[in-house]
PDB file of N, CA and C in Angstrom:
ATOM      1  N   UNK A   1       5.974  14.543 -13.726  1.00  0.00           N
ATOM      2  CA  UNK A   1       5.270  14.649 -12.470  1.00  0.00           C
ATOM      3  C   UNK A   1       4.530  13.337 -12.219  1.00  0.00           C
ATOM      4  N   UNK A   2       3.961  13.467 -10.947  1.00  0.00           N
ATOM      5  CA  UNK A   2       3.530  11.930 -10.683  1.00  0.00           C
ATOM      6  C   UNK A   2       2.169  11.895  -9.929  1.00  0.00           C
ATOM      7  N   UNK A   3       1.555  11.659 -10.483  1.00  0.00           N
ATOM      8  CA  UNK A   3      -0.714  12.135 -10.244  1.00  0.00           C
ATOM      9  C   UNK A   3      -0.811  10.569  -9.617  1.00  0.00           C
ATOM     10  N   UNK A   4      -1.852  10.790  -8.628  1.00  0.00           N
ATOM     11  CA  UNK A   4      -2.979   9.625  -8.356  1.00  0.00           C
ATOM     12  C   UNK A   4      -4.216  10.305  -8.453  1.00  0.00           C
ATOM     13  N   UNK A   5      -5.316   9.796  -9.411  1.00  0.00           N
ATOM     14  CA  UNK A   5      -6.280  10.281  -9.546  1.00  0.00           C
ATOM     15  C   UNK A   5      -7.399   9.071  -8.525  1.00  0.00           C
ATOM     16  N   UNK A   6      -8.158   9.890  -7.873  1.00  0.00           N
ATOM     17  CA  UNK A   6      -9.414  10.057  -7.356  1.00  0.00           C
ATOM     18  C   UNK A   6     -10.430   9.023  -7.961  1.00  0.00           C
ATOM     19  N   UNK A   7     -11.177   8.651  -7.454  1.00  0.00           N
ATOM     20  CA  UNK A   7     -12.349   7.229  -8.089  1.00  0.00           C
ATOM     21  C   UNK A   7     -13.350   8.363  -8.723  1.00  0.00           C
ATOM     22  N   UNK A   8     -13.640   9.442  -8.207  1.00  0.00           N
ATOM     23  CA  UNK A   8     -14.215  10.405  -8.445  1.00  0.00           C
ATOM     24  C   UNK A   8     -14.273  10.566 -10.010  1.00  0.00           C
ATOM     25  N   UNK A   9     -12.648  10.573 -10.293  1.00  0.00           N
ATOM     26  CA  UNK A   9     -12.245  11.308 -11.688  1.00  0.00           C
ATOM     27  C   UNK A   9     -12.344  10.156 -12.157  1.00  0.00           C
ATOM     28  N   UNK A  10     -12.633  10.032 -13.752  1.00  0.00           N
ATOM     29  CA  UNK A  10     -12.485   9.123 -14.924  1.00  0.00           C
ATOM     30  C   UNK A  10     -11.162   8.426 -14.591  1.00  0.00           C
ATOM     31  N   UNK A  11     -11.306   6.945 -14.938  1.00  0.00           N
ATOM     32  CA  UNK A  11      -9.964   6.484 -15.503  1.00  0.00           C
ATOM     33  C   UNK A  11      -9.186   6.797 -16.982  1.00  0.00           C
ATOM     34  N   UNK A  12     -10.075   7.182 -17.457  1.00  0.00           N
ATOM     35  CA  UNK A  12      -9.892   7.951 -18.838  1.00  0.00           C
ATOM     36  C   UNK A  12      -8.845   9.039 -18.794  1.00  0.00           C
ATOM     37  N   UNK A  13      -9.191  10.100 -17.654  1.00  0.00           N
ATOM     38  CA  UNK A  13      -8.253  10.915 -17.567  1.00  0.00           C
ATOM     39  C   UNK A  13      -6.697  10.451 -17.289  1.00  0.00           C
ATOM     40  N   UNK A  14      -6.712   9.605 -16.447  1.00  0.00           N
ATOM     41  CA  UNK A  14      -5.513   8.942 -16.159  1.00  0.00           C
ATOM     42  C   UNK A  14      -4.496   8.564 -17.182  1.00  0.00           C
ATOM     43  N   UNK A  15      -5.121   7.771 -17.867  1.00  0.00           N
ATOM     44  CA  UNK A  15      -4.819   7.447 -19.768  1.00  0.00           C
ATOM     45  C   UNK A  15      -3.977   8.461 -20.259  1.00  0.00           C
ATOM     46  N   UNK A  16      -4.797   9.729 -20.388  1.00  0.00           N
ATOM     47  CA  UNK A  16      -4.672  11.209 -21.419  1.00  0.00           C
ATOM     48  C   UNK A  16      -3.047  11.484 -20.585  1.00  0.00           C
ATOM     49  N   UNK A  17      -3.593  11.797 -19.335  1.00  0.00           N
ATOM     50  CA  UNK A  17      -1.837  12.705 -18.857  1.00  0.00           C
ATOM     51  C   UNK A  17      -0.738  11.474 -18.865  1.00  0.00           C
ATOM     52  N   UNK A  18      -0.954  10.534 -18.520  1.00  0.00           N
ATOM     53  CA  UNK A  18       0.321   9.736 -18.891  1.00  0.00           C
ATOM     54  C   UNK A  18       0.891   9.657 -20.595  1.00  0.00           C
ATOM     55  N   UNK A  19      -0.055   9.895 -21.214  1.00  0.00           N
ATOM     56  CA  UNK A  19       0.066  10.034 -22.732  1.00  0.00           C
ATOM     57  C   UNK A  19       0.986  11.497 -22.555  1.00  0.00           C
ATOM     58  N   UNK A  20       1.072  12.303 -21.338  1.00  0.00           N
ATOM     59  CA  UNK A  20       1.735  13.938 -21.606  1.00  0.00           C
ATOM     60  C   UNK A  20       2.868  13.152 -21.003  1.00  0.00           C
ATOM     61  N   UNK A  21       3.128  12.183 -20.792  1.00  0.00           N
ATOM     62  CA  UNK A  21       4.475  12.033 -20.158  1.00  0.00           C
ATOM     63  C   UNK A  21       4.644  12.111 -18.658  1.00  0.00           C
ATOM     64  N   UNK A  22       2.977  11.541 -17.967  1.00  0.00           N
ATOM     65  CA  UNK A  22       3.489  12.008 -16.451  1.00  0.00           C
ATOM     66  C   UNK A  22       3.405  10.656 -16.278  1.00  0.00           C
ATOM     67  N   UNK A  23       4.018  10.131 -14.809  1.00  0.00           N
ATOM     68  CA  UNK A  23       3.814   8.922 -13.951  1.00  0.00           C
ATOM     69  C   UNK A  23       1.984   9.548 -13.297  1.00  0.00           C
ATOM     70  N   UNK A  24       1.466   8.305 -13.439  1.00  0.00           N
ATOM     71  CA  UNK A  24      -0.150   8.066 -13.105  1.00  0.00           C
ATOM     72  C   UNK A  24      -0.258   6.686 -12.582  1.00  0.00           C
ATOM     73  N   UNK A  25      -1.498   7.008 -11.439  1.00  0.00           N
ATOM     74  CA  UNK A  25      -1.940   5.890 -11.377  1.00  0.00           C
ATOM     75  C   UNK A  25      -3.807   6.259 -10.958  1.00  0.00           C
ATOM     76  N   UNK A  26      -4.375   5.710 -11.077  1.00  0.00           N
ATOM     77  CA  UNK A  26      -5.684   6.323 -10.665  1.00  0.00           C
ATOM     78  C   UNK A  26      -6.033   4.740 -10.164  1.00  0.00           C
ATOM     79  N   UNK A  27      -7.288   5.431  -8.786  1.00  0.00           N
ATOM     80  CA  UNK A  27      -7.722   4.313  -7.817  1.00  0.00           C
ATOM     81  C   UNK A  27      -8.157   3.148  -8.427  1.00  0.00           C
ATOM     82  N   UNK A  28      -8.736   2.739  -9.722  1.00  0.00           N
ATOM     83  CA  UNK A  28      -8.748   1.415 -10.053  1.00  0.00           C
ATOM     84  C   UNK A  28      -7.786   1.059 -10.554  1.00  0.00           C
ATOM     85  N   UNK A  29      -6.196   1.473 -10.429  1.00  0.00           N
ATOM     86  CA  UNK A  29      -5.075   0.275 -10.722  1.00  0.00           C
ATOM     87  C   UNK A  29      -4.602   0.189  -9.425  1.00  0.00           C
ATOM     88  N   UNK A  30      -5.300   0.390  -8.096  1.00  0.00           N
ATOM     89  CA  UNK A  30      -5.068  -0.024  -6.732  1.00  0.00           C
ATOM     90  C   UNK A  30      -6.013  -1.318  -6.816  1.00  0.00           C
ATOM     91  N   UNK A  31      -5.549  -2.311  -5.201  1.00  0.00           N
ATOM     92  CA  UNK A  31      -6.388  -3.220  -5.344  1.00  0.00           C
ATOM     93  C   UNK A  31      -7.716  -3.466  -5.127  1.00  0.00           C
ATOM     94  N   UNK A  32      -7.894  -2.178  -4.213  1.00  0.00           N
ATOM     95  CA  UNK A  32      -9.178  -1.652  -3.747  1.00  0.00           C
ATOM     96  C   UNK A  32     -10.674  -0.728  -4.552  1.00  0.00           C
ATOM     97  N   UNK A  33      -9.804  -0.814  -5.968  1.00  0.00           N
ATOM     98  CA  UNK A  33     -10.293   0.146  -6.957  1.00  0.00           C
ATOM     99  C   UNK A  33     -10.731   1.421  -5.999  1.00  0.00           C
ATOM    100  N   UNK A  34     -12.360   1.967  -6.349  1.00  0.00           N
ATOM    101  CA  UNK A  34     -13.180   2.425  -5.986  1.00  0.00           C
ATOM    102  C   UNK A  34     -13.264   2.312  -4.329  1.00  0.00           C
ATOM    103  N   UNK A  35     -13.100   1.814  -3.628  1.00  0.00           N
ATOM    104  CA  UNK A  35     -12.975   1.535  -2.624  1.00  0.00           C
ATOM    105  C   UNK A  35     -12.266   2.182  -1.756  1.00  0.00           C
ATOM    106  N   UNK A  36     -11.267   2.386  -2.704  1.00  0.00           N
ATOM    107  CA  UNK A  36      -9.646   3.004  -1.856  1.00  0.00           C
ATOM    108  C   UNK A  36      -9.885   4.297  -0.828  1.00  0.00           C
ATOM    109  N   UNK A  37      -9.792   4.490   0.161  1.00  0.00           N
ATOM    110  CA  UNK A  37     -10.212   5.095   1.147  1.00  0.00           C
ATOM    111  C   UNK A  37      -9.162   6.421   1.106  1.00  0.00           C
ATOM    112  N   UNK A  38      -9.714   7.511   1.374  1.00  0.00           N
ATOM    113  CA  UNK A  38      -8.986   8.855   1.188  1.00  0.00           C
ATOM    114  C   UNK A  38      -7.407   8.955   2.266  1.00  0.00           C
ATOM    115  N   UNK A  39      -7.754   7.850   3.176  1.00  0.00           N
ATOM    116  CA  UNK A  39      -6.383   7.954   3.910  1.00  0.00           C
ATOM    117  C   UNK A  39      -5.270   7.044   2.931  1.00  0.00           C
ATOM    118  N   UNK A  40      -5.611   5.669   2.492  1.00  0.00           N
ATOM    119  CA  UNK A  40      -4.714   4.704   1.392  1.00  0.00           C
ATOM    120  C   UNK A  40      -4.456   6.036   0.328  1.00  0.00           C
ATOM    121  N   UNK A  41      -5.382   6.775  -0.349  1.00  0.00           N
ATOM    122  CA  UNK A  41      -4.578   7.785  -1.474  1.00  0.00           C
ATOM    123  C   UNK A  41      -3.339   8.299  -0.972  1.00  0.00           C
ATOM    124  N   UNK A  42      -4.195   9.101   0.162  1.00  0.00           N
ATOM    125  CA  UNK A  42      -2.705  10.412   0.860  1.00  0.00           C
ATOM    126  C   UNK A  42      -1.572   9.342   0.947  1.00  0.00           C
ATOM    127  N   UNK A  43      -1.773   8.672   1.620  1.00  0.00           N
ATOM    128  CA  UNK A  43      -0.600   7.595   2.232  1.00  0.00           C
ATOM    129  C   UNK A  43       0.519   7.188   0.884  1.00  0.00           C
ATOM    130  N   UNK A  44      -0.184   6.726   0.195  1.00  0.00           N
ATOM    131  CA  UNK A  44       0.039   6.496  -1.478  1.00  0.00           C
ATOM    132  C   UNK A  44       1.090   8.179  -2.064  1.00  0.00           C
ATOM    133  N   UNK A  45       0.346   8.706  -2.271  1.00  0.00           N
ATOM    134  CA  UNK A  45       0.992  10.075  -2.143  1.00  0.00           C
ATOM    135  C   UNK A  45       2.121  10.691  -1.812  1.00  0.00           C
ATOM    136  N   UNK A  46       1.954  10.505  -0.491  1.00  0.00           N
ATOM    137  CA  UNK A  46       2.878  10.768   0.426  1.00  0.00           C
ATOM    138  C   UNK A  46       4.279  10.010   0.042  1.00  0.00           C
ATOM    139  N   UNK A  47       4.017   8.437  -0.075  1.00  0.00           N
ATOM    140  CA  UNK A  47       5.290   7.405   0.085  1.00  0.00           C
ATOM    141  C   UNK A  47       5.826   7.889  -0.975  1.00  0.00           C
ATOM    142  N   UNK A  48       5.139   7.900  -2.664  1.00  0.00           N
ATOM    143  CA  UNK A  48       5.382   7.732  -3.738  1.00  0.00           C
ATOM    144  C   UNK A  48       5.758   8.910  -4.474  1.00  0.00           C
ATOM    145  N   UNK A  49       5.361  10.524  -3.657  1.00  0.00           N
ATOM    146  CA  UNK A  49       5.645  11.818  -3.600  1.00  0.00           C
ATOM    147  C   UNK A  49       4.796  12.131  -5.085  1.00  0.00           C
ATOM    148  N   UNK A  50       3.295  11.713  -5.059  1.00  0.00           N
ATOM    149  CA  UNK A  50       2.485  12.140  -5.771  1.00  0.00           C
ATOM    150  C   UNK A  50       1.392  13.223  -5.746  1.00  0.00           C
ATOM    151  N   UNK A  51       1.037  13.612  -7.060  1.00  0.00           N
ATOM    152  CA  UNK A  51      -0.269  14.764  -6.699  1.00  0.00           C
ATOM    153  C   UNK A  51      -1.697  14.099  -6.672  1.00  0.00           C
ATOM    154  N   UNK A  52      -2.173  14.449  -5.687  1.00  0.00           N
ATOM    155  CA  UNK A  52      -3.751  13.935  -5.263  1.00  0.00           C
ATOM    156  C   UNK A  52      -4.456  15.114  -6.242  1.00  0.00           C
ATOM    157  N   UNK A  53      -5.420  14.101  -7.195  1.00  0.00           N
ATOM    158  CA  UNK A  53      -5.793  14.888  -8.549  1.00  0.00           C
ATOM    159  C   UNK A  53      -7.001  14.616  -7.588  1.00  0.00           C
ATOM    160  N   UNK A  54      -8.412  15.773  -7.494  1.00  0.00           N
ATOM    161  CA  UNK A  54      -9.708  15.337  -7.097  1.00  0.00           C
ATOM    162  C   UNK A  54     -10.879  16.130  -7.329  1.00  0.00           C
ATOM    163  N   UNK A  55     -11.963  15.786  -7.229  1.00  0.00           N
ATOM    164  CA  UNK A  55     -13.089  16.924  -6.726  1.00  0.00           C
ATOM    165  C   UNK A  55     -13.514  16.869  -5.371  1.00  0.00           C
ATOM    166  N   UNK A  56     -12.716  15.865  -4.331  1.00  0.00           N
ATOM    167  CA  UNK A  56     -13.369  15.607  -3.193  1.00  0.00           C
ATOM    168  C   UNK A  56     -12.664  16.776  -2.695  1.00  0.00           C
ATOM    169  N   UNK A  57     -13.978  17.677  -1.981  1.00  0.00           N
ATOM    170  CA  UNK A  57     -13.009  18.609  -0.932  1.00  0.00           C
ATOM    171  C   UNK A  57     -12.828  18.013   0.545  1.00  0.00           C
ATOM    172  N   UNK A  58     -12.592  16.572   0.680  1.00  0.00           N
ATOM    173  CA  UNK A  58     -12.136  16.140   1.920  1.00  0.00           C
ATOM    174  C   UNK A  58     -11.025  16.524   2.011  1.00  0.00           C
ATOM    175  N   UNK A  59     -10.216  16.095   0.788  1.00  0.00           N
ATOM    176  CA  UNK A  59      -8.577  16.214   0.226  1.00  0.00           C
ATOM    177  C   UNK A  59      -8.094  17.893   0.923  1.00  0.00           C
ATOM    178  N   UNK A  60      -9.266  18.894   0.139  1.00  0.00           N
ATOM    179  CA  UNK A  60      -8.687  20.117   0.257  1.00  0.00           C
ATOM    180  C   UNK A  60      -8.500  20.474   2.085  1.00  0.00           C
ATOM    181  N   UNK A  61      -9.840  19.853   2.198  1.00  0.00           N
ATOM    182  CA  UNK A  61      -9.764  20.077   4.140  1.00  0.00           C
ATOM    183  C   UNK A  61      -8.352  19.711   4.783  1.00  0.00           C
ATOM    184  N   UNK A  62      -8.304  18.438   4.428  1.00  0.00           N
ATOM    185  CA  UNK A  62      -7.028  17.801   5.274  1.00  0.00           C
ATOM    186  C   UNK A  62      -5.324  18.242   4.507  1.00  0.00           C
ATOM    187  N   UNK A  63      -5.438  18.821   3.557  1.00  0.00           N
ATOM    188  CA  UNK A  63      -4.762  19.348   3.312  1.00  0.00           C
ATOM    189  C   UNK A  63      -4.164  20.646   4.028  1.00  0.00           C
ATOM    190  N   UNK A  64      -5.095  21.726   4.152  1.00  0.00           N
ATOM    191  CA  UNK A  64      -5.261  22.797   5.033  1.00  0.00           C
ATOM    192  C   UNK A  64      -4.887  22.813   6.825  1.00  0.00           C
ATOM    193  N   UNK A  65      -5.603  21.577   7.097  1.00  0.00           N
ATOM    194  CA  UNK A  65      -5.848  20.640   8.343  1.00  0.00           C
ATOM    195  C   UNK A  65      -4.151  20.225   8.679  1.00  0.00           C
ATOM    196  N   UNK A  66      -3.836  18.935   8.026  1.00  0.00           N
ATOM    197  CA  UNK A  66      -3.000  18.120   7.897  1.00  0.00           C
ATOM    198  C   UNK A  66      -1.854  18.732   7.100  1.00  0.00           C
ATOM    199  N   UNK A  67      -1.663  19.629   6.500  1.00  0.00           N
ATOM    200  CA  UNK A  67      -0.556  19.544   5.412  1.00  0.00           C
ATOM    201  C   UNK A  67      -0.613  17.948   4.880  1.00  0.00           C
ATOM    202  N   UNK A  68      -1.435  17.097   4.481  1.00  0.00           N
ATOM    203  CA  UNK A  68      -1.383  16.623   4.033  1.00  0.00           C
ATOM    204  C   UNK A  68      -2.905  15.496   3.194  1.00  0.00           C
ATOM    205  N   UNK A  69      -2.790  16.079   1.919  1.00  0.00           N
ATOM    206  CA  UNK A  69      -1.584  15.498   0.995  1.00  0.00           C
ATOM    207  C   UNK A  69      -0.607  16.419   0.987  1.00  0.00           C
ATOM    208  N   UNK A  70       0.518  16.153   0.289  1.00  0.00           N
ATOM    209  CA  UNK A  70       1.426  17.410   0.476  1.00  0.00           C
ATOM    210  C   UNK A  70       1.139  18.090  -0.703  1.00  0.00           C
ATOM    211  N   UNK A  71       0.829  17.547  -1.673  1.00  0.00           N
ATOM    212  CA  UNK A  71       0.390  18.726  -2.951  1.00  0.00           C
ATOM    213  C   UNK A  71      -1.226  17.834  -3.615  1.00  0.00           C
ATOM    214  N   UNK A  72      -1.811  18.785  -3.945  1.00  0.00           N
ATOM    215  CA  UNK A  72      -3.161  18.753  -4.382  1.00  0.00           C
ATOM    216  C   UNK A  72      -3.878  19.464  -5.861  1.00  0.00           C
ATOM    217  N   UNK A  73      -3.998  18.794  -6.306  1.00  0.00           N
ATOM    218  CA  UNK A  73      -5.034  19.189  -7.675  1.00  0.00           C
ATOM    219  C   UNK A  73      -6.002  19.013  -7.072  1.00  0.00           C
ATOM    220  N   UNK A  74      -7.099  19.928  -6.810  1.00  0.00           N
ATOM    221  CA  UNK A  74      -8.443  20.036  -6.623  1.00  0.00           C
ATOM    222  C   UNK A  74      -9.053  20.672  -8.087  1.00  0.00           C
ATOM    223  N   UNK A  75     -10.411  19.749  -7.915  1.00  0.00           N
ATOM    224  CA  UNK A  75     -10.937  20.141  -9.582  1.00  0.00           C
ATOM    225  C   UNK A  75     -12.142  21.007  -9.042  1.00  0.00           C
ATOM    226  N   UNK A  76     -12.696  22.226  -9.258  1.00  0.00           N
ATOM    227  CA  UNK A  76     -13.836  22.646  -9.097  1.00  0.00           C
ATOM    228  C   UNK A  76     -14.675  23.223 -10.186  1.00  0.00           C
ATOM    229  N   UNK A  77     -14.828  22.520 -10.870  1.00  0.00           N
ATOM    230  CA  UNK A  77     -15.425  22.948 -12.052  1.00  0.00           C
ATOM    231  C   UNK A  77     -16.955  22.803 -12.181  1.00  0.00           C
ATOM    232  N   UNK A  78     -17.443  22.360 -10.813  1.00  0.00           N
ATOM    233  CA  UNK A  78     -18.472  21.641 -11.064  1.00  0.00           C
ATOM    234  C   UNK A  78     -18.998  20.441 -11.751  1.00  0.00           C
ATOM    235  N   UNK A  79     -20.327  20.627 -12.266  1.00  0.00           N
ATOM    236  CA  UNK A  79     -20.763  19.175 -13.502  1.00  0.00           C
ATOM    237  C   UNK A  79     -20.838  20.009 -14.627  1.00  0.00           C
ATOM    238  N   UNK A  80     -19.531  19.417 -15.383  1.00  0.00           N
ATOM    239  CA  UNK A  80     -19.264  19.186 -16.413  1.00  0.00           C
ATOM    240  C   UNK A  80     -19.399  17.687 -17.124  1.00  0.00           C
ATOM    241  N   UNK A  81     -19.408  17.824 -18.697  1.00  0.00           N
ATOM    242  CA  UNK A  81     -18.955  16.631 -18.748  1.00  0.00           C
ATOM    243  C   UNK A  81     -17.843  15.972 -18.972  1.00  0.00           C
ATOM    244  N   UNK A  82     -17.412  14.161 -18.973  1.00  0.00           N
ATOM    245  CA  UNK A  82     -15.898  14.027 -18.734  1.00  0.00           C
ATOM    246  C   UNK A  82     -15.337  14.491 -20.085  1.00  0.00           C
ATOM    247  N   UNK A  83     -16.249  14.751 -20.845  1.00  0.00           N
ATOM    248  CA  UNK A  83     -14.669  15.383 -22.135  1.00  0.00           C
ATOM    249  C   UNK A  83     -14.428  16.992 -22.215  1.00  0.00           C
ATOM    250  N   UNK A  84     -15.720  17.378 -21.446  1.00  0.00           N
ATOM    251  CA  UNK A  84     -15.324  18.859 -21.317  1.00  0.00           C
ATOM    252  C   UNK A  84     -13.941  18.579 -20.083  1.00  0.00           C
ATOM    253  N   UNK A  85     -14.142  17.856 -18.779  1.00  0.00           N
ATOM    254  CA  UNK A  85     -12.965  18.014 -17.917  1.00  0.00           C
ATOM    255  C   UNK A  85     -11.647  17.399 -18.345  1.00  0.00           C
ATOM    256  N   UNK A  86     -11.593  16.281 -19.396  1.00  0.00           N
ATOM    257  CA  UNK A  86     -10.396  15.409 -19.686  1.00  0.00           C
ATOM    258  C   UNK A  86      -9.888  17.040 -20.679  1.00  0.00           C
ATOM    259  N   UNK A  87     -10.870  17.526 -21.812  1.00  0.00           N
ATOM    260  CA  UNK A  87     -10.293  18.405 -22.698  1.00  0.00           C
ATOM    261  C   UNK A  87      -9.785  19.812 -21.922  1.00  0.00           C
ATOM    262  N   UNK A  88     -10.523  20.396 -20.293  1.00  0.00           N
ATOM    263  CA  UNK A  88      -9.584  21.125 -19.601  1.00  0.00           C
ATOM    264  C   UNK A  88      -8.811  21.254 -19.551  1.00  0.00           C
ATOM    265  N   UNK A  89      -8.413  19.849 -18.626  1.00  0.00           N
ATOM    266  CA  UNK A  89      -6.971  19.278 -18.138  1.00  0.00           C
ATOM    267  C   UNK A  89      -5.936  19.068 -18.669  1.00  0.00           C
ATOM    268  N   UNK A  90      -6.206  18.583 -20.012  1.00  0.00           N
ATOM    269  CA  UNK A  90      -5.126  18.465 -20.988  1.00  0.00           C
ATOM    270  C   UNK A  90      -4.728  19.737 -21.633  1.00  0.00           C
ATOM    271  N   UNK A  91      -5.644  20.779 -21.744  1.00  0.00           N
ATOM    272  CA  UNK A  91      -5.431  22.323 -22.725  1.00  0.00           C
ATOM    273  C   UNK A  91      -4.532  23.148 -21.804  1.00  0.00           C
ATOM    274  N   UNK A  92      -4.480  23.125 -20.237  1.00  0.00           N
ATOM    275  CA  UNK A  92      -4.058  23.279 -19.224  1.00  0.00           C
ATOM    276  C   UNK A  92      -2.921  22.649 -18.423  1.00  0.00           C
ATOM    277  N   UNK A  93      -2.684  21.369 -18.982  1.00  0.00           N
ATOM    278  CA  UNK A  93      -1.553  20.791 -18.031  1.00  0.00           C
ATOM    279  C   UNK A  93      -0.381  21.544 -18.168  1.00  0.00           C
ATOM    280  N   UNK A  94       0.187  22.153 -18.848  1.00  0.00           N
ATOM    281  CA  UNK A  94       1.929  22.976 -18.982  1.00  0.00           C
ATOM    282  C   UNK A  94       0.961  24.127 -17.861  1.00  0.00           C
ATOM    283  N   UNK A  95       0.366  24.534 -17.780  1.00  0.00           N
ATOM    284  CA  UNK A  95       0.226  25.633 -16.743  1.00  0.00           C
ATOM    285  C   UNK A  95      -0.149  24.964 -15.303  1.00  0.00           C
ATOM    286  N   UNK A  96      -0.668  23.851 -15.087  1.00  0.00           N
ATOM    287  CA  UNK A  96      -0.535  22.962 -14.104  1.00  0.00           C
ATOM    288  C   UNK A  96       0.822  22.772 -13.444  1.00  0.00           C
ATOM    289  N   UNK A  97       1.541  22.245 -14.271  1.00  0.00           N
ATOM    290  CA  UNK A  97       3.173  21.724 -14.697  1.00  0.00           C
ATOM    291  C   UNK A  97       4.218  22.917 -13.600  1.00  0.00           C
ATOM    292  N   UNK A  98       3.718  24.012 -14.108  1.00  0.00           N
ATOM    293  CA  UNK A  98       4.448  25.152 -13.730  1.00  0.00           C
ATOM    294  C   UNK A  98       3.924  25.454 -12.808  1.00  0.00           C
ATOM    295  N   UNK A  99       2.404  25.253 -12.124  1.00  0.00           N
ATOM    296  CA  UNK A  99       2.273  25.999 -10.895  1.00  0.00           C
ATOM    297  C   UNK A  99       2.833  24.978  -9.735  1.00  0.00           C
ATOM    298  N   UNK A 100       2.712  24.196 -10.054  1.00  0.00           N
ATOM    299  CA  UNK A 100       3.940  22.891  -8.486  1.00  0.00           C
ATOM    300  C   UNK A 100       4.625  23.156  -8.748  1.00  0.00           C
ATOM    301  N   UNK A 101       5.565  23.879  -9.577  1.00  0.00           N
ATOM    302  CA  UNK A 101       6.760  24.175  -9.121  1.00  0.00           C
ATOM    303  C   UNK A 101       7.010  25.216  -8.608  1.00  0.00           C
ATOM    304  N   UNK A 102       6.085  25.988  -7.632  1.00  0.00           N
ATOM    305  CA  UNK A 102       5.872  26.967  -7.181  1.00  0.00           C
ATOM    306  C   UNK A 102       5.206  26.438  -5.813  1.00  0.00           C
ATOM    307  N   UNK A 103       3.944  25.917  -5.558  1.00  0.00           N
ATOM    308  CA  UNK A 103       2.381  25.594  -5.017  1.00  0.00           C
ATOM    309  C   UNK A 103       2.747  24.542  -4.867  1.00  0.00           C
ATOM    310  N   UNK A 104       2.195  23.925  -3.825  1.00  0.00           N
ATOM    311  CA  UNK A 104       1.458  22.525  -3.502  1.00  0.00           C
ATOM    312  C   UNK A 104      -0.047  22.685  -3.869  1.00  0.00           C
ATOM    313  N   UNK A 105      -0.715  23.678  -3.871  1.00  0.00           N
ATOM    314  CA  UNK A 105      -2.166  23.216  -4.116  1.00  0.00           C
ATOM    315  C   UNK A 105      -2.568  24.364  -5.693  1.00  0.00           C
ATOM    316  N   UNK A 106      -3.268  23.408  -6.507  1.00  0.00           N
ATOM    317  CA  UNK A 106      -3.642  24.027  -7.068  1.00  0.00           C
ATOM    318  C   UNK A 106      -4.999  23.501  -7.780  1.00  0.00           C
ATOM    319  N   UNK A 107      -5.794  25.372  -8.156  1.00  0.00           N
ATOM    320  CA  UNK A 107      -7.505  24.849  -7.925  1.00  0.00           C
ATOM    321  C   UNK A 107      -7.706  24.399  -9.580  1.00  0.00           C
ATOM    322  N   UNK A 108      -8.237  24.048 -10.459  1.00  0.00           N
ATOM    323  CA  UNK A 108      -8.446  24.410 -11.703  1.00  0.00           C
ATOM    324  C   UNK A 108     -10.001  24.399 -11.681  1.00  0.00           C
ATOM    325  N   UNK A 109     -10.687  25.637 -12.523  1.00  0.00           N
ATOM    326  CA  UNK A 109     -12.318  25.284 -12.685  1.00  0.00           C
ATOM    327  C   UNK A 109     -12.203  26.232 -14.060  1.00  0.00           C
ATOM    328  N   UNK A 110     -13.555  26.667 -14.255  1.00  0.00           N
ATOM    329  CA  UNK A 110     -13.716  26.815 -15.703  1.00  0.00           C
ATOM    330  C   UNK A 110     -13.426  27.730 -15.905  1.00  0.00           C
ATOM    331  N   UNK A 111     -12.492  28.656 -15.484  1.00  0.00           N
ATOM    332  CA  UNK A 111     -12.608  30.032 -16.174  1.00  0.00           C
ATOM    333  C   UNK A 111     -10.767  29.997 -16.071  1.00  0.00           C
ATOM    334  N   UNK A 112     -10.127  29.437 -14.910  1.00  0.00           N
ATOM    335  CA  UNK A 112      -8.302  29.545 -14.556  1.00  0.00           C
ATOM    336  C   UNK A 112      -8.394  28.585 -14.111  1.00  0.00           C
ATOM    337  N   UNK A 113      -6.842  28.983 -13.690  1.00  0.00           N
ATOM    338  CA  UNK A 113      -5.877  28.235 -13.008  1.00  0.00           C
ATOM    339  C   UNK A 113      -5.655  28.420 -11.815  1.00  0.00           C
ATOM    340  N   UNK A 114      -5.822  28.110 -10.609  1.00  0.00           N
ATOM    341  CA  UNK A 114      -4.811  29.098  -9.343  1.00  0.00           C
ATOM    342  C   UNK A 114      -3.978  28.735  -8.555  1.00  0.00           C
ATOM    343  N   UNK A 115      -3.037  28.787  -8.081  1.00  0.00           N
ATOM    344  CA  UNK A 115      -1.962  28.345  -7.529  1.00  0.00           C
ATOM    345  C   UNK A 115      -2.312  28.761  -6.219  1.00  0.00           C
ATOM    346  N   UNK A 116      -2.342  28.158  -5.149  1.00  0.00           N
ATOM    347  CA  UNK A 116      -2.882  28.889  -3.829  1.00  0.00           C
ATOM    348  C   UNK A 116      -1.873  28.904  -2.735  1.00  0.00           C
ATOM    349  N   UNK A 117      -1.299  27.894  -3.015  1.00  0.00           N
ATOM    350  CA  UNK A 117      -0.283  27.478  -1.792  1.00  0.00           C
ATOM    351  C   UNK A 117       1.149  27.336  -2.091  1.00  0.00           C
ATOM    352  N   UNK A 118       2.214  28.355  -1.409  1.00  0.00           N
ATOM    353  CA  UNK A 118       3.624  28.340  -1.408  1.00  0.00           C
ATOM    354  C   UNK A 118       4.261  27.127  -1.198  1.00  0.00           C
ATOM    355  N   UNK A 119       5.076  26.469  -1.330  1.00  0.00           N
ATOM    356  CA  UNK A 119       5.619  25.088  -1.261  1.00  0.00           C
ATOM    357  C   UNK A 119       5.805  25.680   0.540  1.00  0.00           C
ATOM    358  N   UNK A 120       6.334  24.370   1.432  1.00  0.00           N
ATOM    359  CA  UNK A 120       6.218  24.845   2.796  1.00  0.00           C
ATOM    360  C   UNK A 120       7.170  23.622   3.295  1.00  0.00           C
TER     361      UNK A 120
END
């Protein structure tokens, strides 16, 4: 699978799932790092047919809004810390894995998983 993570999220995390074997890129290996504006992600996304990994619920709006991004990891876990969320994500990715192939959107926070949205 193929993630762009969020300035939001650790670059750390980025690291871990490419270590599972996914294509990654997270906003500081853009040129804009931190900067990178929520339309350059989607756009990014979109061209490159990636999942917008985030906690921003702008993503989830324009998703809903826009159909786009076209598929979405939204993180709602609240404040945690990053090794409680990197050690989530990783204990969780094969159930991640499996819900896009079902979903475009899916929520993860501390208790599940949820798959919300039918591919379309």
């Amino acid at each position: 699978m193929k993630f762009i993570i969020d300035a939001q999220l650790l670059y750390k995390l980025s690291l871990l799932i490419k270590e599972k074997g996914h294509d990654v890129i997270h906003t500081d290996n853009l040129p804009r790092k931190e900067k990178t504006t929520d339309k350059e992600i989607r756009d990014i996304a979109q061209q490159e047919k990636r999942i917008v990994t985030t906690k921003d619920t702008d993503f989830l709006n324009s998703f809903y809004l826009q159909k786009n991004p076209q598929r979405l990891l939204i993180i709602t876990t609240g404040n945690i810390t990053n090794n409680k969320l990197c050690d989530l994500i990783l204990a969780n990715i094969e159930k991640i894995e499996e819900l896009f192939n079902d979903c475009n959107l899916v929520e993860l926070n501390n208790q599940e998983i949820i798959g919300h949205e039918t591919k379309f």
